[in-house]
C-alpha atoms as a PDB file:
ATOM      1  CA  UNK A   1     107.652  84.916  86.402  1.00  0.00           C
ATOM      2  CA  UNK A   2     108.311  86.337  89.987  1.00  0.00           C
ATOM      3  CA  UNK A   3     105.539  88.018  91.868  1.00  0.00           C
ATOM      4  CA  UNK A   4     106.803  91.772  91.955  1.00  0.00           C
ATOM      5  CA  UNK A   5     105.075  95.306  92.413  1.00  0.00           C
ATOM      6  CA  UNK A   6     105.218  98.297  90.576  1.00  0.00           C
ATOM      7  CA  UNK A   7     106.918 101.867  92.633  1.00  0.00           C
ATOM      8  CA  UNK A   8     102.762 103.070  92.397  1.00  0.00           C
ATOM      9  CA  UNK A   9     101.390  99.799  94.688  1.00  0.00           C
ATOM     10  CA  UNK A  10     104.868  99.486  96.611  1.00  0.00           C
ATOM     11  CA  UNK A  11     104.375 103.263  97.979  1.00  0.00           C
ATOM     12  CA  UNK A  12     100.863 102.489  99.296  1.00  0.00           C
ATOM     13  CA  UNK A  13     101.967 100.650 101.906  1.00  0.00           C
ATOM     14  CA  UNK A  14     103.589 102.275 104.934  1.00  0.00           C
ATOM     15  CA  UNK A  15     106.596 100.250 105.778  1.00  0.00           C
ATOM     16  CA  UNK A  16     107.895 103.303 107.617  1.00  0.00           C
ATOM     17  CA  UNK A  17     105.934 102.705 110.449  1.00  0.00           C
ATOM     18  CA  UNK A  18     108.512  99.771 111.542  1.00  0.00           C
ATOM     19  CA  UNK A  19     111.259 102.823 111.555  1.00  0.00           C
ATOM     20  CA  UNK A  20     109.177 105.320 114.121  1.00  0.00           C
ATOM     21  CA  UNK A  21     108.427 104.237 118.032  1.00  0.00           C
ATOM     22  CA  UNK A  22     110.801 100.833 118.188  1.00  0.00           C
ATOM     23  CA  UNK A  23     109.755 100.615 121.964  1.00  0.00           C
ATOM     24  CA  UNK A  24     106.159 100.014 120.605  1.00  0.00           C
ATOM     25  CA  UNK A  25     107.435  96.178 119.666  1.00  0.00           C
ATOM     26  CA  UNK A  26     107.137  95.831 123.476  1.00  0.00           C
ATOM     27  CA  UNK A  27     104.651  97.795 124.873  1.00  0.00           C
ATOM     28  CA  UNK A  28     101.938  96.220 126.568  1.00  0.00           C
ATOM     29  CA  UNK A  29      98.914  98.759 125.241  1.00  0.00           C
ATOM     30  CA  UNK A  30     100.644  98.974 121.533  1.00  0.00           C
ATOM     31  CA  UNK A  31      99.051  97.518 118.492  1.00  0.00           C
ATOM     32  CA  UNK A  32     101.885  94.868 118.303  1.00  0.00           C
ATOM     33  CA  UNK A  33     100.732  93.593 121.715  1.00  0.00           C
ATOM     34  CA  UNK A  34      98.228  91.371 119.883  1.00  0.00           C
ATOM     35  CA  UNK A  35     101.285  90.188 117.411  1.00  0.00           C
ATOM     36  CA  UNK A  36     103.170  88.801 120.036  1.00  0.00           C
ATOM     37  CA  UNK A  37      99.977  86.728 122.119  1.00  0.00           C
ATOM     38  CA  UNK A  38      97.554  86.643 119.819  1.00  0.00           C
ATOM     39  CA  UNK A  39      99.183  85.664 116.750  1.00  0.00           C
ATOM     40  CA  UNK A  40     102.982  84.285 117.184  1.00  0.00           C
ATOM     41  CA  UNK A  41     100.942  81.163 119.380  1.00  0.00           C
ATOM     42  CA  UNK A  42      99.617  79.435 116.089  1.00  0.00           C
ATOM     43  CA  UNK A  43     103.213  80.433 114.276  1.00  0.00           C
ATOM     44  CA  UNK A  44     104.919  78.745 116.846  1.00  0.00           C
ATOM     45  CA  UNK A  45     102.575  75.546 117.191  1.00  0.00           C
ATOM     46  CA  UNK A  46     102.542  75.145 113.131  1.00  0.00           C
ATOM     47  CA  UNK A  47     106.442  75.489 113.344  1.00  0.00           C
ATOM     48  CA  UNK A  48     107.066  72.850 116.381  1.00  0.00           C
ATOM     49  CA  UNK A  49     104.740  69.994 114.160  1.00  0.00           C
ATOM     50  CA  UNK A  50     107.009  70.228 111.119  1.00  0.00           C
ATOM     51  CA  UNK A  51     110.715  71.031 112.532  1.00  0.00           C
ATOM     52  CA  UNK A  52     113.181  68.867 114.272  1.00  0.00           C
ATOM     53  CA  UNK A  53     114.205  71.331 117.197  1.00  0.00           C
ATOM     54  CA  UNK A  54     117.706  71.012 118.636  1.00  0.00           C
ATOM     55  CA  UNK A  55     118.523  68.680 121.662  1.00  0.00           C
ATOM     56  CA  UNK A  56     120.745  69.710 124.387  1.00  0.00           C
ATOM     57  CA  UNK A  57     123.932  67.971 123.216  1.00  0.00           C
ATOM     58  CA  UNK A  58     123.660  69.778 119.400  1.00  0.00           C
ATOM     59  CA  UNK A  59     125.988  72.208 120.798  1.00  0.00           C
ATOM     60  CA  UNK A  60     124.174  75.278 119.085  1.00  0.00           C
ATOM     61  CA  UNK A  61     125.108  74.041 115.927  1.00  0.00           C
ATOM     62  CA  UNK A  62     121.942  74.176 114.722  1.00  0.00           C
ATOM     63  CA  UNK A  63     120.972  77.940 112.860  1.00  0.00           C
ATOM     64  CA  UNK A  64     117.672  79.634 112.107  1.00  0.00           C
ATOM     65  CA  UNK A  65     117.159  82.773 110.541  1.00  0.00           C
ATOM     66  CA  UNK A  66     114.222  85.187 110.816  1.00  0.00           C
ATOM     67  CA  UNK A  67     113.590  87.385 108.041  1.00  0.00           C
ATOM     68  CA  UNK A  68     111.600  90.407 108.242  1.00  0.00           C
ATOM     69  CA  UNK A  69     112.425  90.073 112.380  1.00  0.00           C
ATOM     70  CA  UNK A  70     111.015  93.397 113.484  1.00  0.00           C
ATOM     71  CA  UNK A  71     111.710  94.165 117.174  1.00  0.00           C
ATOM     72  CA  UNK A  72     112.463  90.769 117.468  1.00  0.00           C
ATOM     73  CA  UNK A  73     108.899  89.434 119.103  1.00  0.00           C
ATOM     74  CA  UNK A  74     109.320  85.796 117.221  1.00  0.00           C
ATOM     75  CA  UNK A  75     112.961  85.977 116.687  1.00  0.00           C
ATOM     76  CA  UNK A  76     113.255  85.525 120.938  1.00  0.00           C
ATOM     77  CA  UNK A  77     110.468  82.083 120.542  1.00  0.00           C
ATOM     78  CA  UNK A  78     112.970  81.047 117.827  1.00  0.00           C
ATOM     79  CA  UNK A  79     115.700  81.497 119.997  1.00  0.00           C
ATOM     80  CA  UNK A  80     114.229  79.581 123.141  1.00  0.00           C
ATOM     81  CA  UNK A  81     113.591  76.813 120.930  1.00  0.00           C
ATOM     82  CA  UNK A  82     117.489  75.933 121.010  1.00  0.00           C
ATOM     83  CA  UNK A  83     118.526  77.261 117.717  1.00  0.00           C
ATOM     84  CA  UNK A  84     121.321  79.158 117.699  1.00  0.00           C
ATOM     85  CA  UNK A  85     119.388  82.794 116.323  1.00  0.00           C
ATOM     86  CA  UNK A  86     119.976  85.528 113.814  1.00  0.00           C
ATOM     87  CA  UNK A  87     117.469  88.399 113.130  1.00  0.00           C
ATOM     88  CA  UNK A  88     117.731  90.374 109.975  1.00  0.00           C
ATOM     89  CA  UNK A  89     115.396  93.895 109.270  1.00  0.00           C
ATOM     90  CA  UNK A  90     115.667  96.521 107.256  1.00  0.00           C
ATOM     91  CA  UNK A  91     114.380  99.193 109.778  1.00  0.00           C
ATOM     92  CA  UNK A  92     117.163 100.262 112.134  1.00  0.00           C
ATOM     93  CA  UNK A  93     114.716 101.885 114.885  1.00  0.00           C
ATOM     94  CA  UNK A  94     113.538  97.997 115.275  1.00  0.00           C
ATOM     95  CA  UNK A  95     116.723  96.647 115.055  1.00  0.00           C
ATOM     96  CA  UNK A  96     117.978  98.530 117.711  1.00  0.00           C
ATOM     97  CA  UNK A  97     115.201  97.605 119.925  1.00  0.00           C
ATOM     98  CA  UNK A  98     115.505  93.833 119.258  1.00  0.00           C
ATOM     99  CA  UNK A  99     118.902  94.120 120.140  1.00  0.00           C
ATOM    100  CA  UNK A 100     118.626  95.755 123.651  1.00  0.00           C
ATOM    101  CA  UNK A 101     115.142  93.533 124.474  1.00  0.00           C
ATOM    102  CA  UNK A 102     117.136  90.331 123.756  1.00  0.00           C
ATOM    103  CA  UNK A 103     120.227  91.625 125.917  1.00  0.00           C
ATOM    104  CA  UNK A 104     117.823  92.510 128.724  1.00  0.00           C
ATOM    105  CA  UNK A 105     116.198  89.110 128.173  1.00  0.00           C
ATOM    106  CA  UNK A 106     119.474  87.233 128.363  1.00  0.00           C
ATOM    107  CA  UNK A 107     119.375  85.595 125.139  1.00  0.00           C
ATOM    108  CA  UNK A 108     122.056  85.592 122.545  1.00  0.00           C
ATOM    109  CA  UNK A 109     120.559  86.503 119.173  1.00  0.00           C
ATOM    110  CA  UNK A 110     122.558  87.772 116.041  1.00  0.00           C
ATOM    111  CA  UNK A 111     120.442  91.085 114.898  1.00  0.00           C
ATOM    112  CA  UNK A 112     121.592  92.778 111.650  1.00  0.00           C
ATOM    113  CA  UNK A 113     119.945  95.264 109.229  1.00  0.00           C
ATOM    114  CA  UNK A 114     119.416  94.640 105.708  1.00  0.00           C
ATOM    115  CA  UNK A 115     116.294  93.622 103.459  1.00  0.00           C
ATOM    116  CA  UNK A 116     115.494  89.975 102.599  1.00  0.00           C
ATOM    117  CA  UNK A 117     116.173  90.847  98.715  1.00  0.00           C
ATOM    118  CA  UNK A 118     119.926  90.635  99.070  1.00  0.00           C
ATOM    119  CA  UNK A 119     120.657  88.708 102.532  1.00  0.00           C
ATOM    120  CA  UNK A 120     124.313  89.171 103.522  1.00  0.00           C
ATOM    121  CA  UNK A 121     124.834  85.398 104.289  1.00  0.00           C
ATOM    122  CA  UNK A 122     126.696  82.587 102.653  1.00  0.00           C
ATOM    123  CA  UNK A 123     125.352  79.700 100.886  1.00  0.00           C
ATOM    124  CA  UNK A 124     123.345  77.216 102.800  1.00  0.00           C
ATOM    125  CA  UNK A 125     124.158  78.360 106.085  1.00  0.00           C
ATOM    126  CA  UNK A 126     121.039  78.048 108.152  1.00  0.00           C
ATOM    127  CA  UNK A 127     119.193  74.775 108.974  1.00  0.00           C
ATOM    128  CA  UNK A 128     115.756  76.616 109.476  1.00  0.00           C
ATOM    129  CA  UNK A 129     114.941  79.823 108.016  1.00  0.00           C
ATOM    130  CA  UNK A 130     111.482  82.230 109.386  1.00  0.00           C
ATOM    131  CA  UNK A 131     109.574  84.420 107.448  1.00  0.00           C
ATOM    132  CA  UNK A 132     105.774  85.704 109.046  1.00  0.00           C
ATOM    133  CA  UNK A 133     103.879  88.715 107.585  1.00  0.00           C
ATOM    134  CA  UNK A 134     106.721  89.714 105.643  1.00  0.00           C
ATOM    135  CA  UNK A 135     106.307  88.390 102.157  1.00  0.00           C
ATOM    136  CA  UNK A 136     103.176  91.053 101.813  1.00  0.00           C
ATOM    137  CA  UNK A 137     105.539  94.054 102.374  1.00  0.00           C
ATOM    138  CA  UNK A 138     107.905  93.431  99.745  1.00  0.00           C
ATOM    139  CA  UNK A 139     108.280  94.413  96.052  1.00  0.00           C
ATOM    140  CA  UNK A 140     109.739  91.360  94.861  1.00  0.00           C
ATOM    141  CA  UNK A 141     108.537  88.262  96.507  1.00  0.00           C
ATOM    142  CA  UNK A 142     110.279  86.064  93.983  1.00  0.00           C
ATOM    143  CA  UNK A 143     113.740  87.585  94.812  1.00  0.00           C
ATOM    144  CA  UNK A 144     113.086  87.325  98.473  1.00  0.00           C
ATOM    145  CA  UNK A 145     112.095  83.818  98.318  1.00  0.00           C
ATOM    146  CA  UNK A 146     115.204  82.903  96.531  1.00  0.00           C
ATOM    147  CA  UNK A 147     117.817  84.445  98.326  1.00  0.00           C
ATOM    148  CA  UNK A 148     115.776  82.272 101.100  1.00  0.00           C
ATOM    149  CA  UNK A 149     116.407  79.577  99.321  1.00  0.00           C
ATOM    150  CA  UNK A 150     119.803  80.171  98.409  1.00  0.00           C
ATOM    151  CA  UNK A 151     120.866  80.806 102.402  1.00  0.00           C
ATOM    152  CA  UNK A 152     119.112  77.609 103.145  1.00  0.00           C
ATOM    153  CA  UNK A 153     120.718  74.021 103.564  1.00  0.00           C
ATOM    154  CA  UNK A 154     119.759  71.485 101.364  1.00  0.00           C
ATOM    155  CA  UNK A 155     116.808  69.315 103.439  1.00  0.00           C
ATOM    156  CA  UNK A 156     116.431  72.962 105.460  1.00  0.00           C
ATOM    157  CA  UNK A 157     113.124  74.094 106.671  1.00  0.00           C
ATOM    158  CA  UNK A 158     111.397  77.391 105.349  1.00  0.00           C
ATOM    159  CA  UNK A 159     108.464  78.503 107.530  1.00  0.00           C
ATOM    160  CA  UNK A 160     106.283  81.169 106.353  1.00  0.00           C
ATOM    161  CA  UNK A 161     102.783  83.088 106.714  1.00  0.00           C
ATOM    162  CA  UNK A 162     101.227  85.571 104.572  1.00  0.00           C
ATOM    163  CA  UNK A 163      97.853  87.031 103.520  1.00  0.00           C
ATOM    164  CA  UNK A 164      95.635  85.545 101.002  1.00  0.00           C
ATOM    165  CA  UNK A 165      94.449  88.275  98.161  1.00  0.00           C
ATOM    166  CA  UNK A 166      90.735  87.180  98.486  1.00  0.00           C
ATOM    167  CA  UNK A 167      87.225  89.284  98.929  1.00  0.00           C
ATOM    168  CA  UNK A 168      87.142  87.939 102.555  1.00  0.00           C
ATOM    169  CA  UNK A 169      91.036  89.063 103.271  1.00  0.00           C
ATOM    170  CA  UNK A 170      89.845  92.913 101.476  1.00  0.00           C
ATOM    171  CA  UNK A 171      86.518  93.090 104.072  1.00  0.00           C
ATOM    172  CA  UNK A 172      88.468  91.686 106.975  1.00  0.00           C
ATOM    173  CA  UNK A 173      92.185  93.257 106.854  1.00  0.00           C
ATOM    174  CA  UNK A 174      92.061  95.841 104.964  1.00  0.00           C
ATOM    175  CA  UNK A 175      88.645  97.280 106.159  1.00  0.00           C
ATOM    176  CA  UNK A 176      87.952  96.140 109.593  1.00  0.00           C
ATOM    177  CA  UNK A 177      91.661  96.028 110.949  1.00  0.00           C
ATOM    178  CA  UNK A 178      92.768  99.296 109.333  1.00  0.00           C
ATOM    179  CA  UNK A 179      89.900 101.793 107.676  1.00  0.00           C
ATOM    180  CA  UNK A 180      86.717 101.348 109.499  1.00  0.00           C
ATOM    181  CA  UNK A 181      87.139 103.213 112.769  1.00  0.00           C
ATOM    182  CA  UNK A 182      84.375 101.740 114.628  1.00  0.00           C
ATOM    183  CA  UNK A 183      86.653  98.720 114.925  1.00  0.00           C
ATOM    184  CA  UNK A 184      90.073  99.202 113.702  1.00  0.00           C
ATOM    185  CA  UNK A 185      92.923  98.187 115.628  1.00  0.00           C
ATOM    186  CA  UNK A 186      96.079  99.133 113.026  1.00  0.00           C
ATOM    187  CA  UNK A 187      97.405 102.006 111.361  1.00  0.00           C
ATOM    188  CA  UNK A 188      96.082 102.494 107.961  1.00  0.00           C
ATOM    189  CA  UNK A 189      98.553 101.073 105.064  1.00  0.00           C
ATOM    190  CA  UNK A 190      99.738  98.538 107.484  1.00  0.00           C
ATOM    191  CA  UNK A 191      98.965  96.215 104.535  1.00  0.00           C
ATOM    192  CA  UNK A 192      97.799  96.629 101.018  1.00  0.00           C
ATOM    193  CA  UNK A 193      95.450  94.413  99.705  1.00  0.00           C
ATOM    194  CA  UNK A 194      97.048  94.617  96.296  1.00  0.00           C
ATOM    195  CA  UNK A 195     100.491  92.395  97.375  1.00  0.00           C
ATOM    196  CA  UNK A 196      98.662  89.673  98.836  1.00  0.00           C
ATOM    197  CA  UNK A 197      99.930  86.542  97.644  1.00  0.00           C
ATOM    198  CA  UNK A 198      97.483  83.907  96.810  1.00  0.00           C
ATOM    199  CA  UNK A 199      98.658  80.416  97.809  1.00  0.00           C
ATOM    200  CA  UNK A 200      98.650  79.245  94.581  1.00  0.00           C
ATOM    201  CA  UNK A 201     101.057  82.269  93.514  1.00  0.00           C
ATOM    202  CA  UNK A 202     103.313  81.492  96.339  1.00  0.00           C
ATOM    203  CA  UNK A 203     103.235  77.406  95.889  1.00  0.00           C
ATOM    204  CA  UNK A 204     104.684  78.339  92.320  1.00  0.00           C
ATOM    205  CA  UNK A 205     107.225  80.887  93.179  1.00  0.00           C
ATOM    206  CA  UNK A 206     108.515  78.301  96.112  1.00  0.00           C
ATOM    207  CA  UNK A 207     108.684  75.635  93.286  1.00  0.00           C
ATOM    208  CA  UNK A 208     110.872  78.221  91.184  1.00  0.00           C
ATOM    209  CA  UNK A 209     113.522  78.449  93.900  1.00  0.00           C
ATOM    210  CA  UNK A 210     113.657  74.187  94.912  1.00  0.00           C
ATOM    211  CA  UNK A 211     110.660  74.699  97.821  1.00  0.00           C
ATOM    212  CA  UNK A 212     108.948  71.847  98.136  1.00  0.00           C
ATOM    213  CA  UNK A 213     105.605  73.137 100.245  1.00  0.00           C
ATOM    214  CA  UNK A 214     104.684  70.263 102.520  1.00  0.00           C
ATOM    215  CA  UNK A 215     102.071  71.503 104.524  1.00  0.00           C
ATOM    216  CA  UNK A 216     100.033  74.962 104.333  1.00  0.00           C
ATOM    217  CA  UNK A 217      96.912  75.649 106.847  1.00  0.00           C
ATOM    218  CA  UNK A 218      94.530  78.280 107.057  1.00  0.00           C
ATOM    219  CA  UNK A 219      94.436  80.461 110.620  1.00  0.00           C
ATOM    220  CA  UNK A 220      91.378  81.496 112.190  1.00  0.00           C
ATOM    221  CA  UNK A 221      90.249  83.734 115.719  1.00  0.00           C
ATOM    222  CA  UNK A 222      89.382  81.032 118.610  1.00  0.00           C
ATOM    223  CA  UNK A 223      86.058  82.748 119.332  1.00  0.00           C
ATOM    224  CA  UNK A 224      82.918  83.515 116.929  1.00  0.00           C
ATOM    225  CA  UNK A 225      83.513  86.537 114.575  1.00  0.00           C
ATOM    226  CA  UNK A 226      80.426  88.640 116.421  1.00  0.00           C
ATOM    227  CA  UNK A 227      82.387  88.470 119.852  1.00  0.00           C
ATOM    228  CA  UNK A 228      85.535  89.425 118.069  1.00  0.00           C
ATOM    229  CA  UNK A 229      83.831  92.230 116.610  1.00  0.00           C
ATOM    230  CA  UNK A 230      82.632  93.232 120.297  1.00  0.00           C
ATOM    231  CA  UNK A 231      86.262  93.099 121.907  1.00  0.00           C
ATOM    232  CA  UNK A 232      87.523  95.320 118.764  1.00  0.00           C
ATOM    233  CA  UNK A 233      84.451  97.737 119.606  1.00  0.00           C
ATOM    234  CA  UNK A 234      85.652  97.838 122.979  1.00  0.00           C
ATOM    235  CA  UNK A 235      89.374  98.575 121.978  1.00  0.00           C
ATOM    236  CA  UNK A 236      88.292 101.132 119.236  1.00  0.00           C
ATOM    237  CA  UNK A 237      85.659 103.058 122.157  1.00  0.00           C
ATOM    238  CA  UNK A 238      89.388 103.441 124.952  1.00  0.00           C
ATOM    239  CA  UNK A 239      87.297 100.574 127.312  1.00  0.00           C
ATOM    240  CA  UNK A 240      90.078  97.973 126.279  1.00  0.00           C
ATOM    241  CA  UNK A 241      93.416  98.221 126.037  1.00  0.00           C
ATOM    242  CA  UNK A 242      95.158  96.532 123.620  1.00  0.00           C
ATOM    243  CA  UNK A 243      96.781  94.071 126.407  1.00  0.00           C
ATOM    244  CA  UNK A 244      93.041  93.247 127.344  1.00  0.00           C
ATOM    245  CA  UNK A 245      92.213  92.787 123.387  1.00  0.00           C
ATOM    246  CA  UNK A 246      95.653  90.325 122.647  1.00  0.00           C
ATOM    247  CA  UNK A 247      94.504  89.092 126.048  1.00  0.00           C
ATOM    248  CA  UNK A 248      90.778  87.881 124.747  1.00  0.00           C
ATOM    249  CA  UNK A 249      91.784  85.760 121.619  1.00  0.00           C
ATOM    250  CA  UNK A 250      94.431  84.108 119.265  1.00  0.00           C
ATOM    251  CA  UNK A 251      94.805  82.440 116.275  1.00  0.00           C
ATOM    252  CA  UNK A 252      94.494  79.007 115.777  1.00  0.00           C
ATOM    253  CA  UNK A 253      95.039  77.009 112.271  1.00  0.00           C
ATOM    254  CA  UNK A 254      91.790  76.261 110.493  1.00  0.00           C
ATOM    255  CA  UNK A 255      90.845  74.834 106.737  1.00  0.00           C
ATOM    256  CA  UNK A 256      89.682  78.132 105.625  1.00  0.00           C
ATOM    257  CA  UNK A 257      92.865  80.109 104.137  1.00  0.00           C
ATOM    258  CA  UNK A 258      90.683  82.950 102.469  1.00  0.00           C
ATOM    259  CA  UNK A 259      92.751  85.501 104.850  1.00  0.00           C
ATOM    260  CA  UNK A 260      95.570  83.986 105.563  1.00  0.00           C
ATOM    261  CA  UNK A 261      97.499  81.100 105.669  1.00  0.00           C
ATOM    262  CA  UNK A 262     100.691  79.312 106.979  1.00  0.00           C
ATOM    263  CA  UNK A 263     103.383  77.114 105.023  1.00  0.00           C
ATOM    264  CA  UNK A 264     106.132  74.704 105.513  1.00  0.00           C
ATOM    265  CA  UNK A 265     108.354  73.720 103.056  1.00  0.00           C
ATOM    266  CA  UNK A 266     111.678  72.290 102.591  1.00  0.00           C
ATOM    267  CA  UNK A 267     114.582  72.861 100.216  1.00  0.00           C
ATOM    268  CA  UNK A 268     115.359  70.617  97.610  1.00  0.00           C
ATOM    269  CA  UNK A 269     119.111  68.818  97.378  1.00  0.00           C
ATOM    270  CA  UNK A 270     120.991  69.749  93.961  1.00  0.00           C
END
């Protein structure tokens, strides 16, 4: 059975923040700051040890597809990587700012809006398809996955992270990121704790929809939890920014998956 959410759990989480502010994807001293150098680093390092990256005489044949793409903060990496890029997200203010930041930026990216439960592509038409700190927002995981699946090549890549549902993942991103003040860094319902998908959930509902999951890694802060806690203190007090917090620390991958991990996988042939 699919992993899906009731209307009660789905409304606790505030998905209309991605609608209000676009420019915020961008801003220096904005929360997303620490998306784009703290965490997109270990997405992008997992990513380049399992996918064969276009060469210079591939034409731009080759396609990836980021779903969930937001103001487009990975969708650009994906794009410098060679692949010939399309963004899809189903809030319009972020869309719109994706759009202009890539045109600014000189790259050629394809940015549309819809949601990742019905994507308005054909059958197997991307080589490589994206999908980070997404699957936690939706209702229906399963149905995103599949329509994943079902826009994905046969031998395609499907990159993903998500939050573990764990005691740790409760106490860490739910609590410290978003409701304890001294530290928190996020807005409250960024994430519920609720639609966290253990990996054991999501190895099953990739096996439902021809996933094979090759590799999956934990992620972890490179410095010791109590100086983490510091630089948060300082961010929460107004003596950091949030450029000097993104600035101080990033991810790296670790064993330890109890808040979140990372997955490749690759689509089965017929």
């Amino acid at each position: 059975m699919a992993k899906t959410f009731g209307t009660t759990t789905v409304r606790l989480i505030n998905n209309d923040l991605y609608e209000k502010d676009g420019e915020r994807w961008w801003q220096e001293d904005r929360s997303f700051y620490t998306l784009r150098v703290s965490v997109n680093p270990v997405r992008l390092s997992f990513a380049r040890k399992y996918l064969q990256l276009p060469q210079a005489d591939d034409s731009g044949q080759w396609k990836a597809l980021e779903v969930g793409c937001g103001g487009g903060l990975l969708t650009e990496e994906i794009a410098k990587m060679g692949f010939l890029t399309t963004g899809i997200d189903p809030a319009e203010t972020s869309i719109r700012t994706a759009r202009t930041h890539a045109k600014d930026s000189g790259l050629s990216i394809q940015y549309d809006k819809g949601g990742g439960e019905h994507l308005p592509y054909p059958d197997n038409e991307f080589d490589v398809v994206f999908c980070c700190d997404v699957l936690e927002h939706v209702k229906d995981v399963g149905k995103v996955v599949s329509e994943i699946s079902r826009v994905l090549r046969p031998g395609g890549s499907f990159i993903f992270d998500t939050f573990n549902r764990t005691f740790i993942s409760k106490l860490v991103s739910i609590k410290l990121w978003q409701e304890w003040k001294r530290w928190a860094f996020m807005e409250p319902d960024t994430h519920v704790w609720e639609m966290f998908i253990t990996p054991g959930e999501m190895k099953k509902i990739l096996e439902r929809n021809n996933l094979d999951l090759r590799s999956i890694s934990g992620a972890k802060p490179n410095i010791p939890i109590i100086a983490l806690l510091r630089h948060l203190r300082k961010r929460a007090k107004g003596v950091w920014t949030f450029k000097k917090l993104g600035d101080s620390f990033h991810l790296v991958e670790a064993k330890d998956m109890s808040i979140m991990y990372l997955g490749f996988a690759v689509k089965g042939h017929p």
